[in-house]
C-alpha atoms as a PDB file:
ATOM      1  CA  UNK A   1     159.997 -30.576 273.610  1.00  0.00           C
ATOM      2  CA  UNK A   2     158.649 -32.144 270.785  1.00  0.00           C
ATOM      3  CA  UNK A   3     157.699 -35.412 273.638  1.00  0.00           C
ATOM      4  CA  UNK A   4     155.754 -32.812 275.776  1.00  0.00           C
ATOM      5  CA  UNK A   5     153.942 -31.715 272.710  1.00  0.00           C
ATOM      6  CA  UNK A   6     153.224 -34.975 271.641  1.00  0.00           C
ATOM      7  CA  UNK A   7     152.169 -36.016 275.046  1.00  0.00           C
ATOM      8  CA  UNK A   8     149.607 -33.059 275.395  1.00  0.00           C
ATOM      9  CA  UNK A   9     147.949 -33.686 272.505  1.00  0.00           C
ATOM     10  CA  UNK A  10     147.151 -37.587 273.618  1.00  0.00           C
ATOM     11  CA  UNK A  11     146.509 -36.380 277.088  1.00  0.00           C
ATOM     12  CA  UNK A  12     143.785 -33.856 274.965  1.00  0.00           C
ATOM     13  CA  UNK A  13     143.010 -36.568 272.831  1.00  0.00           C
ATOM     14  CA  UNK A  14     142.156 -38.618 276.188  1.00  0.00           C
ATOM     15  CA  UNK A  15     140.297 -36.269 277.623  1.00  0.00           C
ATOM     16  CA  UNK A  16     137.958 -35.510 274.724  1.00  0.00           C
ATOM     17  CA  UNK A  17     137.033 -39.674 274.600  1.00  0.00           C
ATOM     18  CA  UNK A  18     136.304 -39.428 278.522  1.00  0.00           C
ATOM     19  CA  UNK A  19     133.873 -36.984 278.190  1.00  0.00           C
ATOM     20  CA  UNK A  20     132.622 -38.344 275.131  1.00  0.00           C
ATOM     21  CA  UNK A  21     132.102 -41.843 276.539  1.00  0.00           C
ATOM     22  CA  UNK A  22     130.149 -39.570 279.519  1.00  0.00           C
ATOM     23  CA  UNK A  23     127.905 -37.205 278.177  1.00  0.00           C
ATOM     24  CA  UNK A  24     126.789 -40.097 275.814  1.00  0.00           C
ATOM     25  CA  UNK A  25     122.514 -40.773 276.321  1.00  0.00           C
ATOM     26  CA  UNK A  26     121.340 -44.315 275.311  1.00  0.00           C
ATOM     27  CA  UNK A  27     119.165 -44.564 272.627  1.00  0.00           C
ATOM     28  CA  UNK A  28     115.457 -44.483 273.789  1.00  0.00           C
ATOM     29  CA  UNK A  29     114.051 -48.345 273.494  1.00  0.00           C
ATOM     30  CA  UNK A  30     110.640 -47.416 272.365  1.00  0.00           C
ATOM     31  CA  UNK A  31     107.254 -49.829 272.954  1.00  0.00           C
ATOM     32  CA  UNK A  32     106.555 -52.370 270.205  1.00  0.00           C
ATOM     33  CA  UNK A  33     103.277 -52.817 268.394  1.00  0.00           C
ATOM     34  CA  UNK A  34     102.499 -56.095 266.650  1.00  0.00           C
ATOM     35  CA  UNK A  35      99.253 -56.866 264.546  1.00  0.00           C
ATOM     36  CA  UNK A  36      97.224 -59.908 264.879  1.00  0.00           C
ATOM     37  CA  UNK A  37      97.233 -61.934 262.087  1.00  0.00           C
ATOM     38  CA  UNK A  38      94.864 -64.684 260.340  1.00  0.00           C
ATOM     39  CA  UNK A  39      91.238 -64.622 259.605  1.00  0.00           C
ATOM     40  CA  UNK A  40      89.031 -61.237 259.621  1.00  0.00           C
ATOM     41  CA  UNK A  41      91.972 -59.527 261.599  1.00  0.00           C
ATOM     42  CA  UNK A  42      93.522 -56.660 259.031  1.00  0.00           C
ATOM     43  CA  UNK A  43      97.567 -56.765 259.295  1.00  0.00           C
ATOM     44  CA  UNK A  44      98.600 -54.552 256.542  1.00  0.00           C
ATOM     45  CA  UNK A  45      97.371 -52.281 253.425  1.00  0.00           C
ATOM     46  CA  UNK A  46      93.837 -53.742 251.987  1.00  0.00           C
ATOM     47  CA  UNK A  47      90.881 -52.883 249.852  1.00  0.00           C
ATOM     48  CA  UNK A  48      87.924 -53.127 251.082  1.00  0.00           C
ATOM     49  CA  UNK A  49      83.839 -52.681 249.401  1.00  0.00           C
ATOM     50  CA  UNK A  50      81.946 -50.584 251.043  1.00  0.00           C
ATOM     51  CA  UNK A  51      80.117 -50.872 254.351  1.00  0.00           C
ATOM     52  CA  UNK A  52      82.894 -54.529 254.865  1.00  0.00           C
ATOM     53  CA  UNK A  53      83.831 -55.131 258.825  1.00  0.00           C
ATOM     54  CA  UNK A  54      87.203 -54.168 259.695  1.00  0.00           C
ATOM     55  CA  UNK A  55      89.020 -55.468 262.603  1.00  0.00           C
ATOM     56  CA  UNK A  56      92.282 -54.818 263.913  1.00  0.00           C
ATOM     57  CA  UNK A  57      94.372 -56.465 266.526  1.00  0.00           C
ATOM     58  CA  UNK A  58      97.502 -55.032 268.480  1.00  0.00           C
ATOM     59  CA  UNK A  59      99.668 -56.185 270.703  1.00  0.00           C
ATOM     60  CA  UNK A  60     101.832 -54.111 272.468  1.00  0.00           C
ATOM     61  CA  UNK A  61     104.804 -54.614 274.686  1.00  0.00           C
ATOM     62  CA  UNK A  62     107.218 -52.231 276.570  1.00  0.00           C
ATOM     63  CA  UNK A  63     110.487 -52.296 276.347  1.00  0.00           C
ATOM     64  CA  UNK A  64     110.681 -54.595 279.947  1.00  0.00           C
ATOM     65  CA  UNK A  65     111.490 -51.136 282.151  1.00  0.00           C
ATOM     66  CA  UNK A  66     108.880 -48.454 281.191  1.00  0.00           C
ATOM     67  CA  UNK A  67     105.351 -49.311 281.395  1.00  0.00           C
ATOM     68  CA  UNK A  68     102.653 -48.277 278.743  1.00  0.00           C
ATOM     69  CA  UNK A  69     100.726 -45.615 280.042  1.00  0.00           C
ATOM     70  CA  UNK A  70      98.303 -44.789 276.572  1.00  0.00           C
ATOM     71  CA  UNK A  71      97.119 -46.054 273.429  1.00  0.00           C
ATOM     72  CA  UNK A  72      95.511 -44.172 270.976  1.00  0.00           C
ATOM     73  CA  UNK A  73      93.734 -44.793 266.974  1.00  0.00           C
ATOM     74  CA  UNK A  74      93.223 -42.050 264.639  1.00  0.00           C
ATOM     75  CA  UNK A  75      91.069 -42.476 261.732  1.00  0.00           C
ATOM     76  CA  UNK A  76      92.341 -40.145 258.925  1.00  0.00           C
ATOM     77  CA  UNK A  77      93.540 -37.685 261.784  1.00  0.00           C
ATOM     78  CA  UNK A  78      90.215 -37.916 264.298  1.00  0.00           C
ATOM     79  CA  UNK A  79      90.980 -39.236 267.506  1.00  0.00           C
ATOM     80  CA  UNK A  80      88.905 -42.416 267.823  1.00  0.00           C
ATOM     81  CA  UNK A  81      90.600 -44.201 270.793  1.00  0.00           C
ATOM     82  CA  UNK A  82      92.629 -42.857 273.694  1.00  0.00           C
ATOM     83  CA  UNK A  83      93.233 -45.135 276.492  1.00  0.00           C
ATOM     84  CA  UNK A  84      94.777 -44.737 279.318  1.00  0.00           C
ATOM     85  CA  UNK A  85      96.889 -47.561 280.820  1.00  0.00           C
ATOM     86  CA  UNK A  86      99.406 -48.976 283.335  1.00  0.00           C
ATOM     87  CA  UNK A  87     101.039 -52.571 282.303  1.00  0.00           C
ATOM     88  CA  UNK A  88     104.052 -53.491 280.373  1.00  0.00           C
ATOM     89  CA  UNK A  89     101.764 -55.856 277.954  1.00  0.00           C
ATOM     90  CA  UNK A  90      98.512 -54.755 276.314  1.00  0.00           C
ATOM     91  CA  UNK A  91      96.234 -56.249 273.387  1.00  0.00           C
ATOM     92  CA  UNK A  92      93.659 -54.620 271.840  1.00  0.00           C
ATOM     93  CA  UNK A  93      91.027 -55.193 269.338  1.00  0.00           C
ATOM     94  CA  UNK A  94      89.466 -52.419 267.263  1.00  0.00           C
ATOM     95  CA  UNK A  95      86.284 -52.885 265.087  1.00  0.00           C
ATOM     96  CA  UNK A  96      84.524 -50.638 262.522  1.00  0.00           C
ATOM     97  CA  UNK A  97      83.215 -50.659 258.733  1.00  0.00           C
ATOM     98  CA  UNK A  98      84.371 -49.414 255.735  1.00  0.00           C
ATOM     99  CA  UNK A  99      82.857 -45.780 255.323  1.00  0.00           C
ATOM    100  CA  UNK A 100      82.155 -44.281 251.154  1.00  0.00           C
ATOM    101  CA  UNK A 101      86.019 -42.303 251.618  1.00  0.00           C
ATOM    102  CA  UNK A 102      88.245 -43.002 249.165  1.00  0.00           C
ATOM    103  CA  UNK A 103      91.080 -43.579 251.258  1.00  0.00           C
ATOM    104  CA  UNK A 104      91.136 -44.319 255.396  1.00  0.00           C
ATOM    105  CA  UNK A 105      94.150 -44.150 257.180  1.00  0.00           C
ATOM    106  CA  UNK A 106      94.445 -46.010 260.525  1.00  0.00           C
ATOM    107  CA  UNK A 107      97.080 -45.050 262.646  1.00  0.00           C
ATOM    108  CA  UNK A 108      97.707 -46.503 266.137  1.00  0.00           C
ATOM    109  CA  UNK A 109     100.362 -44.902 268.953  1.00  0.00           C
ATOM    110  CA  UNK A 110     101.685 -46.649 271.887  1.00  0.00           C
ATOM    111  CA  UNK A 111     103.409 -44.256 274.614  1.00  0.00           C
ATOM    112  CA  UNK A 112     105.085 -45.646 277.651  1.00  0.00           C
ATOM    113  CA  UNK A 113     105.808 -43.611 280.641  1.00  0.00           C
ATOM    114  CA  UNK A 114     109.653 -42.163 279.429  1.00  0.00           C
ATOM    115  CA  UNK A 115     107.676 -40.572 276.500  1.00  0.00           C
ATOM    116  CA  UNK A 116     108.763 -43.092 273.827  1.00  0.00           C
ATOM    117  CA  UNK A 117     106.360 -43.622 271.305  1.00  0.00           C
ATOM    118  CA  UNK A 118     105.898 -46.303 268.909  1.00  0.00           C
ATOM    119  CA  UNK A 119     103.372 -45.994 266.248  1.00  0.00           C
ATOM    120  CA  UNK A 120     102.283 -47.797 263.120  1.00  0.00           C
ATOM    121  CA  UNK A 121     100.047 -46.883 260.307  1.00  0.00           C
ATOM    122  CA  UNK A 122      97.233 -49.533 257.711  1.00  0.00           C
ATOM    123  CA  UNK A 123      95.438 -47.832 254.453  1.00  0.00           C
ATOM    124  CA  UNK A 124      92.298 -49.474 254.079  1.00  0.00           C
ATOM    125  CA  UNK A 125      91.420 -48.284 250.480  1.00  0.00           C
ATOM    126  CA  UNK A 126      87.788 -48.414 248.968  1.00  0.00           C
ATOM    127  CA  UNK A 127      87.164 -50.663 246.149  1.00  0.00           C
ATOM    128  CA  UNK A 128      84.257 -48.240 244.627  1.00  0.00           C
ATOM    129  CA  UNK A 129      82.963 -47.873 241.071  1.00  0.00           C
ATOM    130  CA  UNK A 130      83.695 -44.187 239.268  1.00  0.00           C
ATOM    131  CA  UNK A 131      81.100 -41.744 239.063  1.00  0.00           C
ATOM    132  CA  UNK A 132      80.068 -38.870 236.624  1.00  0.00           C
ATOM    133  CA  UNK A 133      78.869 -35.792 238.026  1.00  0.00           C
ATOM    134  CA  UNK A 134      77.057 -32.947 237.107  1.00  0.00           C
ATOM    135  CA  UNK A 135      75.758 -29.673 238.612  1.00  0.00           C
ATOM    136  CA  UNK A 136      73.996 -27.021 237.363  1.00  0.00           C
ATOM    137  CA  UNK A 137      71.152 -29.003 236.209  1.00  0.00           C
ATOM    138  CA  UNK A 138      68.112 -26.816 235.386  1.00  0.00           C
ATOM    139  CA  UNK A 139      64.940 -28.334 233.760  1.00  0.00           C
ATOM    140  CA  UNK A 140      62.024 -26.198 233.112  1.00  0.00           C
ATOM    141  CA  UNK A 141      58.283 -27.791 234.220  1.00  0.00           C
ATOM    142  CA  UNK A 142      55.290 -28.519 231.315  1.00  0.00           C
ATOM    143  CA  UNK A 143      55.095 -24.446 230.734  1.00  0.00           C
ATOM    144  CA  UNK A 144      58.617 -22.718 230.754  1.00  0.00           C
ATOM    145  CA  UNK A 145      59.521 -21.589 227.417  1.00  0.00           C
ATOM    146  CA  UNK A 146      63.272 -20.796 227.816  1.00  0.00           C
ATOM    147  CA  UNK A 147      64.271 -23.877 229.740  1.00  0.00           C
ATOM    148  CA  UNK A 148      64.317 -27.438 228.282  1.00  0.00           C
ATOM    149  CA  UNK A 149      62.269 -30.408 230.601  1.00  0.00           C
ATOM    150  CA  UNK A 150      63.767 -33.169 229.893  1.00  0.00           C
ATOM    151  CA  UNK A 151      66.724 -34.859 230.871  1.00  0.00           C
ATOM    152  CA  UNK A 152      69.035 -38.196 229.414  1.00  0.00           C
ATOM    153  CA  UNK A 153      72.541 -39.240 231.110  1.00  0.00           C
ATOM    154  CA  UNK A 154      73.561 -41.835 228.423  1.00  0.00           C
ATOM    155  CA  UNK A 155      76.966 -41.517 227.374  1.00  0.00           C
ATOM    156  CA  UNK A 156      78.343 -40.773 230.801  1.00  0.00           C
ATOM    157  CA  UNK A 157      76.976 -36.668 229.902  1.00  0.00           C
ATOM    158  CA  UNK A 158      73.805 -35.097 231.159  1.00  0.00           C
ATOM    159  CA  UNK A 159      71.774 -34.096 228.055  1.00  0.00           C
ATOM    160  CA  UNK A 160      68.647 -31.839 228.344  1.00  0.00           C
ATOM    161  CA  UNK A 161      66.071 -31.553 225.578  1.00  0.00           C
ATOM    162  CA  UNK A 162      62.605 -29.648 224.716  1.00  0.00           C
ATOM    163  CA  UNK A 163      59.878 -32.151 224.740  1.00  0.00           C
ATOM    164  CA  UNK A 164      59.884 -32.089 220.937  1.00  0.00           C
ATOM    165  CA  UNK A 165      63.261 -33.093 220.777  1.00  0.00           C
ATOM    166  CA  UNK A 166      62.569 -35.490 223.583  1.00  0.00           C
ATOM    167  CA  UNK A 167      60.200 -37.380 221.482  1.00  0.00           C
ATOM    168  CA  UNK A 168      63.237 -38.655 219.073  1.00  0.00           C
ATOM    169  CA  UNK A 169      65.722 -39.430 221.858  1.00  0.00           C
ATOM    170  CA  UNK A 170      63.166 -41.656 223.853  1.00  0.00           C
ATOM    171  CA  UNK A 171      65.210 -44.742 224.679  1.00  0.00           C
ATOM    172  CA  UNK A 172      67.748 -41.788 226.369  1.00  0.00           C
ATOM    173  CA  UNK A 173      65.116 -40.139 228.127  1.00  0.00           C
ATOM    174  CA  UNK A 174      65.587 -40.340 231.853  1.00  0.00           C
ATOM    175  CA  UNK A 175      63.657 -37.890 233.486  1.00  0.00           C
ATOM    176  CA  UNK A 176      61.272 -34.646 233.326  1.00  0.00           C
ATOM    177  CA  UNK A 177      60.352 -31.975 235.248  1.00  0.00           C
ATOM    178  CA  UNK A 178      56.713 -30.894 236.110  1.00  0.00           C
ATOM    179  CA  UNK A 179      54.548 -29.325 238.111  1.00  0.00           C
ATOM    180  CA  UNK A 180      50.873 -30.702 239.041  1.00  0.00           C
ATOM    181  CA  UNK A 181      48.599 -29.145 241.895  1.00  0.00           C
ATOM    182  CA  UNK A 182      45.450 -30.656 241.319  1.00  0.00           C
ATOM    183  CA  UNK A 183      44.116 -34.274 241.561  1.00  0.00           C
ATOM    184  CA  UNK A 184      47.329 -34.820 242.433  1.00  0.00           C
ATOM    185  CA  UNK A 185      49.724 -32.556 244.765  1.00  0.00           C
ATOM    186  CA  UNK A 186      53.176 -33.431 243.548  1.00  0.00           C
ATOM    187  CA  UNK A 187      54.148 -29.500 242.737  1.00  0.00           C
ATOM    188  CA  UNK A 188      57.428 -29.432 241.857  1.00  0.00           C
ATOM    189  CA  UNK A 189      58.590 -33.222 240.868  1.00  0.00           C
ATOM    190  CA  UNK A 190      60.603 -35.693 238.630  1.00  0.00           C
ATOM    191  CA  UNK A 191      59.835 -38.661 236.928  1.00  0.00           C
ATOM    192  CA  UNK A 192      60.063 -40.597 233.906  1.00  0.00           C
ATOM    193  CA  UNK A 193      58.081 -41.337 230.436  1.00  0.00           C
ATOM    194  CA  UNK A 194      57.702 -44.984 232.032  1.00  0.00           C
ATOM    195  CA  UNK A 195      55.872 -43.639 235.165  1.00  0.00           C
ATOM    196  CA  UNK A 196      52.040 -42.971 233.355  1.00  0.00           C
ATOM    197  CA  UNK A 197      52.316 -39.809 234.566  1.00  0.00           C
ATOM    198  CA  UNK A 198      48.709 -37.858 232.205  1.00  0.00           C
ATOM    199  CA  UNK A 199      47.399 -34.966 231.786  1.00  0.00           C
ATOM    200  CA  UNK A 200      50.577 -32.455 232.107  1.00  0.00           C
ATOM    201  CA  UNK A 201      52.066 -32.563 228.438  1.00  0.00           C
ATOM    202  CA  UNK A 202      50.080 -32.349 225.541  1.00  0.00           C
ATOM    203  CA  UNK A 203      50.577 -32.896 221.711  1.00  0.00           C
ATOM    204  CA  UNK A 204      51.634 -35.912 219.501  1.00  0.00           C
ATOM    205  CA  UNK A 205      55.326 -35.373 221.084  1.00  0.00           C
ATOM    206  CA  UNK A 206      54.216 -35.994 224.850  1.00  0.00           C
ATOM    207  CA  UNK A 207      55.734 -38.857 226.872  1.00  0.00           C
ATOM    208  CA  UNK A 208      52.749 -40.662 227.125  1.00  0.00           C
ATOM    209  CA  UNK A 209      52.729 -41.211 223.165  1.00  0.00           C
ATOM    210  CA  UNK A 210      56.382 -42.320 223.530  1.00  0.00           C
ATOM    211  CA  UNK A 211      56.826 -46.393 222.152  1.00  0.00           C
ATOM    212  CA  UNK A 212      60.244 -46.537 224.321  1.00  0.00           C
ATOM    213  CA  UNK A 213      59.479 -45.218 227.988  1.00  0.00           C
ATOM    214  CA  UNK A 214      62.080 -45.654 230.525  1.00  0.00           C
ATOM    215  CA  UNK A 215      61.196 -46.274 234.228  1.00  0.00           C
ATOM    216  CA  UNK A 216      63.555 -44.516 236.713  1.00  0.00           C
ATOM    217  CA  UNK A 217      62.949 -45.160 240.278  1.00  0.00           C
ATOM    218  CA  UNK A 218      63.429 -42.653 243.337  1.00  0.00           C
ATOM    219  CA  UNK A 219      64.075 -42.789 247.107  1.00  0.00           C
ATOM    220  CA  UNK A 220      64.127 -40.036 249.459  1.00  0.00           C
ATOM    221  CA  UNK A 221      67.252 -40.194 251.077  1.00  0.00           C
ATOM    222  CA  UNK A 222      68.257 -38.934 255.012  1.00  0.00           C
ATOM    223  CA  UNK A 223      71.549 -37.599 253.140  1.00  0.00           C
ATOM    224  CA  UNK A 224      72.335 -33.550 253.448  1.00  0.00           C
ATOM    225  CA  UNK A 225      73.935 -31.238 250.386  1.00  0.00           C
ATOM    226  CA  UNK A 226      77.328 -31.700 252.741  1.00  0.00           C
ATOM    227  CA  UNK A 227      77.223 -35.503 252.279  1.00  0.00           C
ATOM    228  CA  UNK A 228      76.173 -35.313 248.868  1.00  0.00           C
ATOM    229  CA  UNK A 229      79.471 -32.911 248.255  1.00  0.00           C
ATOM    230  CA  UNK A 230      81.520 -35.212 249.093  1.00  0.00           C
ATOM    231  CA  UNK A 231      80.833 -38.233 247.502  1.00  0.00           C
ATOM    232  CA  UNK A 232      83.560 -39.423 245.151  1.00  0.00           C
ATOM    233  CA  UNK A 233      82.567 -42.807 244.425  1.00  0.00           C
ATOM    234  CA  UNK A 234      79.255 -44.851 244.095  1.00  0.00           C
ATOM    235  CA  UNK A 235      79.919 -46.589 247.427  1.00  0.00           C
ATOM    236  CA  UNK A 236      77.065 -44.092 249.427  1.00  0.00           C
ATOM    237  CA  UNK A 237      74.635 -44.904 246.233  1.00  0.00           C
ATOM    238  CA  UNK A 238      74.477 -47.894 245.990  1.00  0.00           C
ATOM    239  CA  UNK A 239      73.938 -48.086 249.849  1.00  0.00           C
ATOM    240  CA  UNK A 240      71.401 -44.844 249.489  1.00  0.00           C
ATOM    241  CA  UNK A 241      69.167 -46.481 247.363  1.00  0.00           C
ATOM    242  CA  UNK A 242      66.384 -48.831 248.811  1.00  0.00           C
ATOM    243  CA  UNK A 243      64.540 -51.292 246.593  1.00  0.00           C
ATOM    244  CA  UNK A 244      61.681 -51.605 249.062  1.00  0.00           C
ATOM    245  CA  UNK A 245      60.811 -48.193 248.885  1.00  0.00           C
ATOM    246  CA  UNK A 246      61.107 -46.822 245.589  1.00  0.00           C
ATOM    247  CA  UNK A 247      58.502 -44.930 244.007  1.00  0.00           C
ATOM    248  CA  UNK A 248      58.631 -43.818 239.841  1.00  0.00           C
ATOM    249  CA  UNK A 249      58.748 -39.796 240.834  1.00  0.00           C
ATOM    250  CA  UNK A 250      60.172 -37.821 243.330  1.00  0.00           C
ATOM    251  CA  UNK A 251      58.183 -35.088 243.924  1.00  0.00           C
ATOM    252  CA  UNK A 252      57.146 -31.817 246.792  1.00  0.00           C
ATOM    253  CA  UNK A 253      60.682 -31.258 245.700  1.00  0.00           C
ATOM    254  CA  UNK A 254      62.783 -28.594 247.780  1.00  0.00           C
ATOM    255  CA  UNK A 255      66.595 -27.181 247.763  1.00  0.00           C
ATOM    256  CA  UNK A 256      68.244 -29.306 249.920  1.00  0.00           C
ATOM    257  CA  UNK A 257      66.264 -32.630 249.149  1.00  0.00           C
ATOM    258  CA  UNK A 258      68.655 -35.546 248.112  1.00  0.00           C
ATOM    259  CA  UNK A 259      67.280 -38.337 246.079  1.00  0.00           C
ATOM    260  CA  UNK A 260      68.901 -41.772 245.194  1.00  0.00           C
ATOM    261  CA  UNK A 261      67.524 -42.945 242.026  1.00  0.00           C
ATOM    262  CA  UNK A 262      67.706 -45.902 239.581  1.00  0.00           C
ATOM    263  CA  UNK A 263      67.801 -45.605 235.879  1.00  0.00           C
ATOM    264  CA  UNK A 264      66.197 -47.710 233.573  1.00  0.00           C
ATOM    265  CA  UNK A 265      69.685 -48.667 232.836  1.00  0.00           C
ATOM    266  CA  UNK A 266      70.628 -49.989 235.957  1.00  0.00           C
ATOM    267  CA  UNK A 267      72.874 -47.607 236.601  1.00  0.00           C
ATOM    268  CA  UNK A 268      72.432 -45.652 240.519  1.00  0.00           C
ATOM    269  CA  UNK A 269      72.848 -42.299 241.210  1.00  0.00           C
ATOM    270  CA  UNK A 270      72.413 -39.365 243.827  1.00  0.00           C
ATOM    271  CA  UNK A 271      69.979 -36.050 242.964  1.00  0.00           C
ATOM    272  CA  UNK A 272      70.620 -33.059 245.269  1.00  0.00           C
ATOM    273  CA  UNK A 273      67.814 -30.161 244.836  1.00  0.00           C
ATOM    274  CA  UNK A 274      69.251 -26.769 244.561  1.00  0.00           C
ATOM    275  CA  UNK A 275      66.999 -24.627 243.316  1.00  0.00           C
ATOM    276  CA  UNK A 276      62.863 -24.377 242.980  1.00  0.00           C
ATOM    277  CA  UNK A 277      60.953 -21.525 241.444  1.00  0.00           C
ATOM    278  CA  UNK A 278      57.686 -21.279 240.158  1.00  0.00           C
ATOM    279  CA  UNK A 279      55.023 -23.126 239.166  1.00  0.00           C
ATOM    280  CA  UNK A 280      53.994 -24.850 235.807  1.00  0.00           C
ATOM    281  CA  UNK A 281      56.282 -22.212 234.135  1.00  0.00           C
ATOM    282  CA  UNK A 282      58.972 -22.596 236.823  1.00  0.00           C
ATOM    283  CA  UNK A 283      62.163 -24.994 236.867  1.00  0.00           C
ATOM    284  CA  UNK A 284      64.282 -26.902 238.988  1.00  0.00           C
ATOM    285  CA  UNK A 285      67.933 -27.046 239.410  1.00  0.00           C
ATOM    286  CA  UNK A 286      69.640 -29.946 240.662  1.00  0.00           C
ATOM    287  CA  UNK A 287      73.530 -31.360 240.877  1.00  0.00           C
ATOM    288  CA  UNK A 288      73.910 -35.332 240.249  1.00  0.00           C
ATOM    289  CA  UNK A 289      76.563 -37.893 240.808  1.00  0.00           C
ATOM    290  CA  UNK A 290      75.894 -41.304 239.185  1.00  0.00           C
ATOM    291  CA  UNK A 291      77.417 -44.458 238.159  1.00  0.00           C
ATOM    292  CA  UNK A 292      79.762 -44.815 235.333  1.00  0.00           C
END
């Protein structure tokens, strides 16, 4: 009895390997994606400045039975390539610059016919400068009596002050707001004690009688408020800003006008317009992101 027993259980035992060994699937042998290497081509993680060339190569090759049948980049999640092919060996080359985002991620899929899928990823990551910013802004022009005019941003904080108080902070002072609609038709505009801008403030304490007067320079920009939003580093100023076409106020201002500007500092910085009311008593608000 006990020989039966014995030999059912190995006959079980037997059984269970057979159809072990038979329901079994091979492992999938997926494609295989190799990047070029060696000058200008980008292999692995880098850092990059803004606006740099980026190039990647890949090679891919199947696994000798299925053939590739689509290749695909994404670019932080957007499709930017989809291919569709028919070989068993495939090399690619993939330019593009380095945009103002913190952080890119490149990610590149190879599918073969069977469905298997290899894919690979790169993080190109800026090398920006820091920025402050500030919103909220609201200067008052020549006339308003409730909101200060002037404006410094030394000391990586945005300080406003009434022109009296202006007059002993003037190696801070980076900009003012006024209003002119006369000789001149700037209306609602911005500029600084170093721009011989006459005739709008009186009194001993007006910029024009200041001994330190900072020059700021402005450009009107082709940016929108949703750009503007989301610029987290000073790689879009810098690149906003356009020496050959600066002018020492920025003025005709309206919500929704960005402005790249240069302090007397050196430092660069973006100006979005948010708000305009008014006239010579009126004010401006205005959100700013600027160079540490």
């Amino acid at each position: 009895m006990k020989h039966l027993v014995l030999s059912a259980i190995l006959l079980l035992f037997g059984t269970a390997i057979i159809f072990s060994g038979c329901n079994k699937e091979e492992d999938p042998i997926p494609p295989v994606q190799t990047f070029t290497t060696g000058a200008g081509y980008i292999s692995s993680d880098i850092a990059l400045p803004f606006a740099d060339s980026m190039l990647f190569g890949i090679h891919v090759k199947s696994n000798g039975t299925d053939k590739l049948v689509k290749f695909q980049v994404y670019a932080n999640g957007t499709n930017v390539v989809d291919s569709t092919i028919s070989t068993h060996d495939f090399t690619i080359n993939i330019g593009s610059y380095k945009t103002f985002l913190d952080k890119e991620v490149w990610k590149f899929v190879s599918t073969d016919i069977a469905g298997n899928i290899d894919s690979d990823s790169i993080t190109v990551t800026g090398n920006f400068g820091e920025i402050n910013s500030f919103s909220g802004i609201t200067l008052g022009a020549q006339n308003n009596t409730t909101a200060k005019g002037f404006v410094s941003f030394s000391n990586n904080a945005a300080t406003t002050y009434t022109q009296d108080e202006a007059f002993n902070h003037q190696a801070d002072i980076d900009m003012f707001c006024f209003y002119e609609n006369a000789a001149s038709v700037n209306l609602m505009a911005l500029a600084a004690p170093g721009s011989n801008i006459n005739g709008i403030f009186t009194g001993g304490t007006a910029p024009s009688e200041y001994t330190t007067k900072n020059v700021t320079y402005f450009t009107k920009t082709d940016l929108n408020a949703t750009l503007f939003d989301l610029v987290t580093n000073d790689a879009l100023i810098a690149a906003s800003f356009d020496p050959d076409n600066k002018f020492k106020k920025a003025k005709l201002l309206t919500a929704g006008d960005v402005y790249a500007f240069k302090l007397a500092s050196g430092k660069l910085g973006l100006l979005k317009v948010t708000n305009v009311t008014g006239v010579e008593d009126g004010s401006l608000e205005f959100s700013v992101k600027i160079q540490k």
